[in-house]
PDB file of N, CA and C in Angstrom:
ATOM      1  N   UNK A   1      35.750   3.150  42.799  1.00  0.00           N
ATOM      2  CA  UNK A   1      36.780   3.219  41.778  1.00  0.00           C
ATOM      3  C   UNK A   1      37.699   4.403  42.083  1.00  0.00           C
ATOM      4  N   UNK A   2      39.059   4.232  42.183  1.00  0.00           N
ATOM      5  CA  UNK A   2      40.185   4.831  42.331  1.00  0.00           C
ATOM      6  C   UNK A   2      40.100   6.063  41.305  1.00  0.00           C
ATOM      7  N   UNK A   3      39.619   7.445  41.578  1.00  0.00           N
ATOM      8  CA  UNK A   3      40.095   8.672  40.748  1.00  0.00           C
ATOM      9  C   UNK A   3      41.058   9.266  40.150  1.00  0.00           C
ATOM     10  N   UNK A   4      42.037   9.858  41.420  1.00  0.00           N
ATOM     11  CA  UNK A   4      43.213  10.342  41.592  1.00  0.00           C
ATOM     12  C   UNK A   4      44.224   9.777  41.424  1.00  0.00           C
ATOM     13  N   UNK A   5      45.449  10.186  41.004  1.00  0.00           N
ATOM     14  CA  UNK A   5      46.750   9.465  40.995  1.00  0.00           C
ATOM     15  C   UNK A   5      47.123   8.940  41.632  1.00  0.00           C
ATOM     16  N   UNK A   6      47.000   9.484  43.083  1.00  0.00           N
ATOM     17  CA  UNK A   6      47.294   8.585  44.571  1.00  0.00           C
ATOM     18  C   UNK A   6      46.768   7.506  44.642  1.00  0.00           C
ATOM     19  N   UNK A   7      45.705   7.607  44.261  1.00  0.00           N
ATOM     20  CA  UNK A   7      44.531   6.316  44.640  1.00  0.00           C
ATOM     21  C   UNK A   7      44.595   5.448  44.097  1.00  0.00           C
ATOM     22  N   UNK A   8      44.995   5.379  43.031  1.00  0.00           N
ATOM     23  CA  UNK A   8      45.596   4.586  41.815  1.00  0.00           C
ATOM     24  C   UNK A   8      46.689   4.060  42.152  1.00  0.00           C
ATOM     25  N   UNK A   9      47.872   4.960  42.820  1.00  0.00           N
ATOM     26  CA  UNK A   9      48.480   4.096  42.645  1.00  0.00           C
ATOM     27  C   UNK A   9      48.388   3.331  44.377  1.00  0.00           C
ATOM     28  N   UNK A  10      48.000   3.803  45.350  1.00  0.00           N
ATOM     29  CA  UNK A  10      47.528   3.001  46.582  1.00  0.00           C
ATOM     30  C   UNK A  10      46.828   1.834  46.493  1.00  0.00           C
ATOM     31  N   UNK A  11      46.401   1.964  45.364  1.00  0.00           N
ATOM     32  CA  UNK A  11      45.636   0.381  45.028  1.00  0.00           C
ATOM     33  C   UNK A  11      46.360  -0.537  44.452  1.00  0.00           C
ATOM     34  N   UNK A  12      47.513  -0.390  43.564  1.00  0.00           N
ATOM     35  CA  UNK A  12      48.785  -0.641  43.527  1.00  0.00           C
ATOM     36  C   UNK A  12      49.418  -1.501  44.530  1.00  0.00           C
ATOM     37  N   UNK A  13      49.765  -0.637  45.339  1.00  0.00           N
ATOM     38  CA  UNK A  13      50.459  -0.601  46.253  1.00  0.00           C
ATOM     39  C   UNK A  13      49.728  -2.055  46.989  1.00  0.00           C
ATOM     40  N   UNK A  14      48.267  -1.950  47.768  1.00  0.00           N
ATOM     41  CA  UNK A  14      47.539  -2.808  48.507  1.00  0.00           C
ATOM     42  C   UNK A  14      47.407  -4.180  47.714  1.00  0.00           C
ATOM     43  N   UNK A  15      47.204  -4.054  46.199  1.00  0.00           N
ATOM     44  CA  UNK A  15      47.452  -5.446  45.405  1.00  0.00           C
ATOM     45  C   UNK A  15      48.653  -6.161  45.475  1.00  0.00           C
ATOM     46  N   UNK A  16      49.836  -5.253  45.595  1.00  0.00           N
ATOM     47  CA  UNK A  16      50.580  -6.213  45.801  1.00  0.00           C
ATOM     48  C   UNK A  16      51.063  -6.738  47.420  1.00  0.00           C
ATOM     49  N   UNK A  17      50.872  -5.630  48.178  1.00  0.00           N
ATOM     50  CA  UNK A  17      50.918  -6.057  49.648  1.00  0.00           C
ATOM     51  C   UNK A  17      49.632  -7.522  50.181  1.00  0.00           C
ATOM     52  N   UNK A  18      48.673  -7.283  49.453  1.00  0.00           N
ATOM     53  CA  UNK A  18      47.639  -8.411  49.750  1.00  0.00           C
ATOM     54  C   UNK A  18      48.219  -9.885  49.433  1.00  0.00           C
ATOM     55  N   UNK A  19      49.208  -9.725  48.048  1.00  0.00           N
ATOM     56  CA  UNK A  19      49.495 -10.854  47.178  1.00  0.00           C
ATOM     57  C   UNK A  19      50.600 -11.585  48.378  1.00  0.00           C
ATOM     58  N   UNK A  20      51.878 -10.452  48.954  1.00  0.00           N
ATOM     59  CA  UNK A  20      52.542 -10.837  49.948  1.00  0.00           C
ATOM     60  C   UNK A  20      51.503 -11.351  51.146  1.00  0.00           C
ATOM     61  N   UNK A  21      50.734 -10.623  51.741  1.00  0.00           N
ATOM     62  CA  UNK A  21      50.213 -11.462  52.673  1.00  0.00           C
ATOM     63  C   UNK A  21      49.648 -12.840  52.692  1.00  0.00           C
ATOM     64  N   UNK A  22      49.057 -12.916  51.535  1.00  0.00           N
ATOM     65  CA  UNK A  22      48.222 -14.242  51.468  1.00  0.00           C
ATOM     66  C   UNK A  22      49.163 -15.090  51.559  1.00  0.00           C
ATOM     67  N   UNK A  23      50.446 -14.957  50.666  1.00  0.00           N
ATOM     68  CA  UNK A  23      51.591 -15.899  50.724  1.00  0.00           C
ATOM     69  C   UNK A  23      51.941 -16.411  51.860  1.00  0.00           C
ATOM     70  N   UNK A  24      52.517 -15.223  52.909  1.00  0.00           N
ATOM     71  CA  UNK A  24      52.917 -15.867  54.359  1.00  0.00           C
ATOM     72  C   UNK A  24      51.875 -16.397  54.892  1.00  0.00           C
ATOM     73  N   UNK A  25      50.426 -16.044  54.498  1.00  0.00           N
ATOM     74  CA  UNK A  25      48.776 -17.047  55.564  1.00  0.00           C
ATOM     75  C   UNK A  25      49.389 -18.372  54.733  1.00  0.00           C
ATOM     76  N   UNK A  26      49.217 -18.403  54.065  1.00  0.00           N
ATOM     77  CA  UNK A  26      49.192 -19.483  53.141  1.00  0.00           C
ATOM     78  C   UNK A  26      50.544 -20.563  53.563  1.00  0.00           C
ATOM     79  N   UNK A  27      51.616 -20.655  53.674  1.00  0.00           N
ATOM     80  CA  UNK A  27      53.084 -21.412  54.072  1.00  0.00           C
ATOM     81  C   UNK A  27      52.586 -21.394  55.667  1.00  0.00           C
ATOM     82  N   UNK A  28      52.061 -20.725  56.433  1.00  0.00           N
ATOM     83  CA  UNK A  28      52.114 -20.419  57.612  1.00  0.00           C
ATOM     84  C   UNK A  28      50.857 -21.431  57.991  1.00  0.00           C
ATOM     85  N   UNK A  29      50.089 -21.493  57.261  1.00  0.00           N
ATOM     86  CA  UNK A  29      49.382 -22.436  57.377  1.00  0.00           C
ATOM     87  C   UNK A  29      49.109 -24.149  57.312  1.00  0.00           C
ATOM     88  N   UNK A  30      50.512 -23.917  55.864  1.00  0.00           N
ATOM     89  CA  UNK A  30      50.696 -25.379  56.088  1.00  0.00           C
ATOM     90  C   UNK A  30      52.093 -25.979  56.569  1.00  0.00           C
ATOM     91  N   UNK A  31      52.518 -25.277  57.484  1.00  0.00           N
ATOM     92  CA  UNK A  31      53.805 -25.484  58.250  1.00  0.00           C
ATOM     93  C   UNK A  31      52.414 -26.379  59.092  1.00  0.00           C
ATOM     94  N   UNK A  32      51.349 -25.216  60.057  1.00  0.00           N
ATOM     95  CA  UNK A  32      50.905 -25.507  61.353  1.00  0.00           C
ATOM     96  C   UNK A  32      49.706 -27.002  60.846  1.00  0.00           C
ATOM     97  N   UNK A  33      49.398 -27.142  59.449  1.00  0.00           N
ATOM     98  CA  UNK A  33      48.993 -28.456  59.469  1.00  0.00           C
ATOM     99  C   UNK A  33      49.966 -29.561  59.192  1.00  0.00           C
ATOM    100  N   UNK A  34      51.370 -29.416  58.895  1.00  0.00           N
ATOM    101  CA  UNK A  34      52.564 -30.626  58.702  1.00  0.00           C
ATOM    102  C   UNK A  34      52.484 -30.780  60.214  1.00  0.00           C
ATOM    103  N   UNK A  35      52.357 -30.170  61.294  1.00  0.00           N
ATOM    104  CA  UNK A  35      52.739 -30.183  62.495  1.00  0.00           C
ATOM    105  C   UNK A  35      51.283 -31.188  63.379  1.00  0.00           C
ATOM    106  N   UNK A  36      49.887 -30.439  62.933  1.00  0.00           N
ATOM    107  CA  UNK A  36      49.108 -31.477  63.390  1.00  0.00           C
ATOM    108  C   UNK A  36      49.009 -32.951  62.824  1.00  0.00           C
ATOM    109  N   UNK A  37      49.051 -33.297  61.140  1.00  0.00           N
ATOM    110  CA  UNK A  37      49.284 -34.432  60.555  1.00  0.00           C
ATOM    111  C   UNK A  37      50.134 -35.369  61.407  1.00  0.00           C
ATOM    112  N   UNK A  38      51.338 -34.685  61.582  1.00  0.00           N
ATOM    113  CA  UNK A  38      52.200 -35.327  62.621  1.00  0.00           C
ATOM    114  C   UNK A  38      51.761 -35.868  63.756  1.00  0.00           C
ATOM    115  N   UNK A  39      50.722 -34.661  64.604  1.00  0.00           N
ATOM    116  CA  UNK A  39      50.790 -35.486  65.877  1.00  0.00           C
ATOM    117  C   UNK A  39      49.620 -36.078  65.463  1.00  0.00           C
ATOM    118  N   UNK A  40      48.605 -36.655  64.720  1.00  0.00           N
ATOM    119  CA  UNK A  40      47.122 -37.508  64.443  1.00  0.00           C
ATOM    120  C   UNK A  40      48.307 -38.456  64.071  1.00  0.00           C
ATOM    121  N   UNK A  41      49.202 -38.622  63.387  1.00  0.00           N
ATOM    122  CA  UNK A  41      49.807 -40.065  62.825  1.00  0.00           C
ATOM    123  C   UNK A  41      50.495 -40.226  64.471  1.00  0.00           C
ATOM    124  N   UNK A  42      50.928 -39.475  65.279  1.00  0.00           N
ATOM    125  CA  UNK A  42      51.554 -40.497  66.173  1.00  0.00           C
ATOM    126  C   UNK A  42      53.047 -39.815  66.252  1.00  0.00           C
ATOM    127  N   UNK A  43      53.211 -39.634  64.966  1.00  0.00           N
ATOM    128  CA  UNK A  43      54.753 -39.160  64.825  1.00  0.00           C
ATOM    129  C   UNK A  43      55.559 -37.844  65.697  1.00  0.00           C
ATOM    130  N   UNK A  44      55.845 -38.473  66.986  1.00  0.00           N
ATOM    131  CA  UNK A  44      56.796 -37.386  68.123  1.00  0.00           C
ATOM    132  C   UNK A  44      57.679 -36.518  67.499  1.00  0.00           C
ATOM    133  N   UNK A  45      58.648 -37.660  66.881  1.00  0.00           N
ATOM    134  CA  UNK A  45      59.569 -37.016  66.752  1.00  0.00           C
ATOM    135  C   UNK A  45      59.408 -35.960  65.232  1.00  0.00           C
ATOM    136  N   UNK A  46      58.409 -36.204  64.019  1.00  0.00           N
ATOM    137  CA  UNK A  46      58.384 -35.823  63.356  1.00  0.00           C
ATOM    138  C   UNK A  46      57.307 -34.357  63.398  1.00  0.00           C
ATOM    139  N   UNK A  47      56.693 -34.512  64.804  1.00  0.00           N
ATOM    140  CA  UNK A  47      55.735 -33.425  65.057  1.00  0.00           C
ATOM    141  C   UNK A  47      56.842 -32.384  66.014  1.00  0.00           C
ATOM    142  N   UNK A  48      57.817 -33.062  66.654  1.00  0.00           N
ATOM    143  CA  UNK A  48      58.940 -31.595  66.837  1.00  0.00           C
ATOM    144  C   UNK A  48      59.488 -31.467  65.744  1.00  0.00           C
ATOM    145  N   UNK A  49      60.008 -32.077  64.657  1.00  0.00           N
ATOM    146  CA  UNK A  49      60.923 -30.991  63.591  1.00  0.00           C
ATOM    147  C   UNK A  49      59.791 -30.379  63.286  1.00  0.00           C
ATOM    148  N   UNK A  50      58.198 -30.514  62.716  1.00  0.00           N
ATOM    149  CA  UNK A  50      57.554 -29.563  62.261  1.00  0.00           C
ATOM    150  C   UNK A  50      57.281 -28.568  63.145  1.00  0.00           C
ATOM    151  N   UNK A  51      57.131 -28.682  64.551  1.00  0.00           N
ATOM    152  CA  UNK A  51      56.862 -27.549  65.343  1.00  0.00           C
ATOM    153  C   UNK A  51      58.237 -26.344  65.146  1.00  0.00           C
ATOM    154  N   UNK A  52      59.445 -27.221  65.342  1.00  0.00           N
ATOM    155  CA  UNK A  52      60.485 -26.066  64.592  1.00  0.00           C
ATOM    156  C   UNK A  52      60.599 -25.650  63.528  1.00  0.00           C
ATOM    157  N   UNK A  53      59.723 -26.014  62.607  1.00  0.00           N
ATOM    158  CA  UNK A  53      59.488 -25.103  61.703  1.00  0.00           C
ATOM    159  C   UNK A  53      58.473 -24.376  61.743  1.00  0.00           C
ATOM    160  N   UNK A  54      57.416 -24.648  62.220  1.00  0.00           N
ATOM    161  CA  UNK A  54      56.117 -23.709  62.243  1.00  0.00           C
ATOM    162  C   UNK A  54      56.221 -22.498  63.709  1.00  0.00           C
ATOM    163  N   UNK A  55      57.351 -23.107  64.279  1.00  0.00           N
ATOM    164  CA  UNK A  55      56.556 -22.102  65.624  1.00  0.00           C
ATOM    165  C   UNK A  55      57.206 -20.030  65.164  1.00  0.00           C
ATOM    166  N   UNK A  56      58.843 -20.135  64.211  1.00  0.00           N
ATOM    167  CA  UNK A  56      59.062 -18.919  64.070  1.00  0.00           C
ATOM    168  C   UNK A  56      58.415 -18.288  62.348  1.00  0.00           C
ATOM    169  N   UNK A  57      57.673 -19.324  62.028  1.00  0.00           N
ATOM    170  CA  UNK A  57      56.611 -18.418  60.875  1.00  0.00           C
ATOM    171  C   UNK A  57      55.754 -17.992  61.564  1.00  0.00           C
ATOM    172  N   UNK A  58      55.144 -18.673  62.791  1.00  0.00           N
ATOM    173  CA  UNK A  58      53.729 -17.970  63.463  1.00  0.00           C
ATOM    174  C   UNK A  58      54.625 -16.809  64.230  1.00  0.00           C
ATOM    175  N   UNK A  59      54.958 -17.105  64.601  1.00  0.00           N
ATOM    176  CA  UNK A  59      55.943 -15.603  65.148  1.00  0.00           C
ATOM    177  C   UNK A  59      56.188 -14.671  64.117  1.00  0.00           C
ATOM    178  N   UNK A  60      57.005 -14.983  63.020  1.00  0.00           N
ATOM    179  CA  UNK A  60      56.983 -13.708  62.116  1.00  0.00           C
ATOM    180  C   UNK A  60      55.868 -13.325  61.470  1.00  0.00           C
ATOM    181  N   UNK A  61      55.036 -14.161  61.147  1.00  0.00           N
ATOM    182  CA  UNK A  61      53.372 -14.119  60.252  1.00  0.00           C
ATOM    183  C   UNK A  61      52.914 -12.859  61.147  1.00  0.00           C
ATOM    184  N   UNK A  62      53.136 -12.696  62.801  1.00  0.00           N
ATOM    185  CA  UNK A  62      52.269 -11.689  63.408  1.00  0.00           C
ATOM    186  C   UNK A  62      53.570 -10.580  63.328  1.00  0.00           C
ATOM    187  N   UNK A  63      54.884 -10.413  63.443  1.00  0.00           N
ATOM    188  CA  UNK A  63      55.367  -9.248  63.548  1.00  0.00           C
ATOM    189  C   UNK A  63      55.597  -8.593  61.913  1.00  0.00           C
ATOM    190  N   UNK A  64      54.876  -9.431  60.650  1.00  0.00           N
ATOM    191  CA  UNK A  64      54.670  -9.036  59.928  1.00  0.00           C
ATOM    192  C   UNK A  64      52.852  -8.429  59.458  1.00  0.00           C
ATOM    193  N   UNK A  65      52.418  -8.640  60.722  1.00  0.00           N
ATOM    194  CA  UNK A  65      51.221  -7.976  60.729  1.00  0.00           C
ATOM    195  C   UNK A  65      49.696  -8.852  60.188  1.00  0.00           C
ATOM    196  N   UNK A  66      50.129  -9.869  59.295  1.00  0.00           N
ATOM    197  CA  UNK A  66      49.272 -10.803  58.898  1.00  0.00           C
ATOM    198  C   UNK A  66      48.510 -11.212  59.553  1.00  0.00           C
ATOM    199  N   UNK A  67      48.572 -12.024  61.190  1.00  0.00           N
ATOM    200  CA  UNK A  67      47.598 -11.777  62.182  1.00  0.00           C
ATOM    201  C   UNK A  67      47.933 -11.372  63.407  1.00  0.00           C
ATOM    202  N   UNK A  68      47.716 -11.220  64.175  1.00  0.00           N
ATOM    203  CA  UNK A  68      47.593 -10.359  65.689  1.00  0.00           C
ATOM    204  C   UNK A  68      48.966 -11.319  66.409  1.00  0.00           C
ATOM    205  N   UNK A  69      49.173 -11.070  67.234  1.00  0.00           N
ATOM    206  CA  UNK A  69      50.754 -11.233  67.817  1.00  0.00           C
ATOM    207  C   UNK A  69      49.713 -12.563  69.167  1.00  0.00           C
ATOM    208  N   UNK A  70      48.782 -11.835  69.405  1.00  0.00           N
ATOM    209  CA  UNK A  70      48.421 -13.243  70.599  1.00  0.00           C
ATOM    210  C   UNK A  70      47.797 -14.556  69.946  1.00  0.00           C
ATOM    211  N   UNK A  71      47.416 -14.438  68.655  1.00  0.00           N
ATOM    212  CA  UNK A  71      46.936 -14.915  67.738  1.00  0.00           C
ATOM    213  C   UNK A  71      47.936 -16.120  67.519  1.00  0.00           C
ATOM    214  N   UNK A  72      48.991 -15.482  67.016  1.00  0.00           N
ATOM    215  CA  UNK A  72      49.898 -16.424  66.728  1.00  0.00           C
ATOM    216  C   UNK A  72      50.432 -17.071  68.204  1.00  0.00           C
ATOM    217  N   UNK A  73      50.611 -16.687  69.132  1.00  0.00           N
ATOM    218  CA  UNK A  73      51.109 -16.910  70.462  1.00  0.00           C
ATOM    219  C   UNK A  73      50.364 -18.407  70.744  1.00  0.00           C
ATOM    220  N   UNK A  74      48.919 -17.682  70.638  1.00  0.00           N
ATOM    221  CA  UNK A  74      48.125 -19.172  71.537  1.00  0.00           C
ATOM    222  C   UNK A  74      48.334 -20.165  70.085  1.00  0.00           C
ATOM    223  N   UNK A  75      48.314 -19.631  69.028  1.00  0.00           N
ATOM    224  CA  UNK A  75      48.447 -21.043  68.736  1.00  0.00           C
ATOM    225  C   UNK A  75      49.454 -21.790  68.654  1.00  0.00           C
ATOM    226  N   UNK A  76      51.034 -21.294  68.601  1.00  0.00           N
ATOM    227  CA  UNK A  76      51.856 -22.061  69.075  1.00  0.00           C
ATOM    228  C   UNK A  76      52.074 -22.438  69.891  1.00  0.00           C
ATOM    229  N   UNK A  77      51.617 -22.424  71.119  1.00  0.00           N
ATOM    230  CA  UNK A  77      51.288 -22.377  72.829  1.00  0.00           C
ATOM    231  C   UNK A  77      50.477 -23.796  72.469  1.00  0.00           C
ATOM    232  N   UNK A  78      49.833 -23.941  72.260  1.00  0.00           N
ATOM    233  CA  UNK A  78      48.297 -25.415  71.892  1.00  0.00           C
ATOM    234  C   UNK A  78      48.798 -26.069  70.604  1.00  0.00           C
ATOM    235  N   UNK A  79      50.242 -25.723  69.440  1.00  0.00           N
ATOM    236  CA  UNK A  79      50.845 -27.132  69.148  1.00  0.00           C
ATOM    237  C   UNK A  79      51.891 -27.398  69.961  1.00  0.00           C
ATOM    238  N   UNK A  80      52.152 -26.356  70.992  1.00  0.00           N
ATOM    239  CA  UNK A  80      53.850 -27.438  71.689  1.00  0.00           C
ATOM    240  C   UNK A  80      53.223 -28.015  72.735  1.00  0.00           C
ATOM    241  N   UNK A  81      52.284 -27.578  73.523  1.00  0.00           N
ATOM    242  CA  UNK A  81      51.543 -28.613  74.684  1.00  0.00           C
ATOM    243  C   UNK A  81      50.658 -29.694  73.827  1.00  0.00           C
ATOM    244  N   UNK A  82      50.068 -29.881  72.484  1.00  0.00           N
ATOM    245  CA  UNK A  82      49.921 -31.119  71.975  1.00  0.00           C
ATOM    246  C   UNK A  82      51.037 -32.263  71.936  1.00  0.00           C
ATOM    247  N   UNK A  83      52.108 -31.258  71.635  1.00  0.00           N
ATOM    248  CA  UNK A  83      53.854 -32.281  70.687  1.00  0.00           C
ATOM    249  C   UNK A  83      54.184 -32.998  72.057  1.00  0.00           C
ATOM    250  N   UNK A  84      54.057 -32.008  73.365  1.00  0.00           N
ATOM    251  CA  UNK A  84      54.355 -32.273  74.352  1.00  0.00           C
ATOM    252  C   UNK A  84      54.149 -33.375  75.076  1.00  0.00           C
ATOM    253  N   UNK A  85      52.964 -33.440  75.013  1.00  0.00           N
ATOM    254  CA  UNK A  85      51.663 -34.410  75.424  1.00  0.00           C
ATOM    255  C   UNK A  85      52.116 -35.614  74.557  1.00  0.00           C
ATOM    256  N   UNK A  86      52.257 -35.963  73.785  1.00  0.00           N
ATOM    257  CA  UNK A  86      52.097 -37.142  72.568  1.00  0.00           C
ATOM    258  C   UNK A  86      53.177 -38.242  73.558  1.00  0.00           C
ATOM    259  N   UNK A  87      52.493 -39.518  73.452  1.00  0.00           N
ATOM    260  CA  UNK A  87      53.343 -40.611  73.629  1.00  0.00           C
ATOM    261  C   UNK A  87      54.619 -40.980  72.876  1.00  0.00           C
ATOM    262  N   UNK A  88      55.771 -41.314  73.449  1.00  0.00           N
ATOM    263  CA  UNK A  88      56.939 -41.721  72.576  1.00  0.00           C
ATOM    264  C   UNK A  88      56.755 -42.977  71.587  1.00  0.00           C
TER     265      UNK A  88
END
């Protein structure tokens, strides 16, 4: 339990920074499942518009610190060689 004024209000501070993070896991997450749905249905062309949308949230999700920068890398790396791969 938080004592001091600082601490108090640093906990503050981390409640609402947590509330922002979960948000971007959370959209960032279901960008990168609109994108697999896509390629299990088949849908090429509808699994590139979702990859353009998911590939610069996984990019910002890590230069906003949420997860690790290679993190986000490989996994946009393993949906564009899926999108890639997919029959027309």
């Amino acid at each position: 339990m938080a004592n001091t004024k600082s601490a108090k209000k640093a906990v503050r501070r981390i409640a609402r920074q947590t509330e922002v993070n979960k948000s971007r896991r959370s959209q960032m997450r279901t960008e990168v499942r609109r994108v697999e749905e896509a390629i299990a249905s088949g849908n090429k062309s509808g699994a590139v518009a979702a990859l353009k949308v998911a590939e610069p949230l996984l990019v910002r999700t890590a230069q906003k610190g949420v997860m690790h920068k290679r993190t986000a890398s490989r996994k946009a790396s393993r949906l564009a060689a899926r999108v890639s791969a997919m029959q027309e």
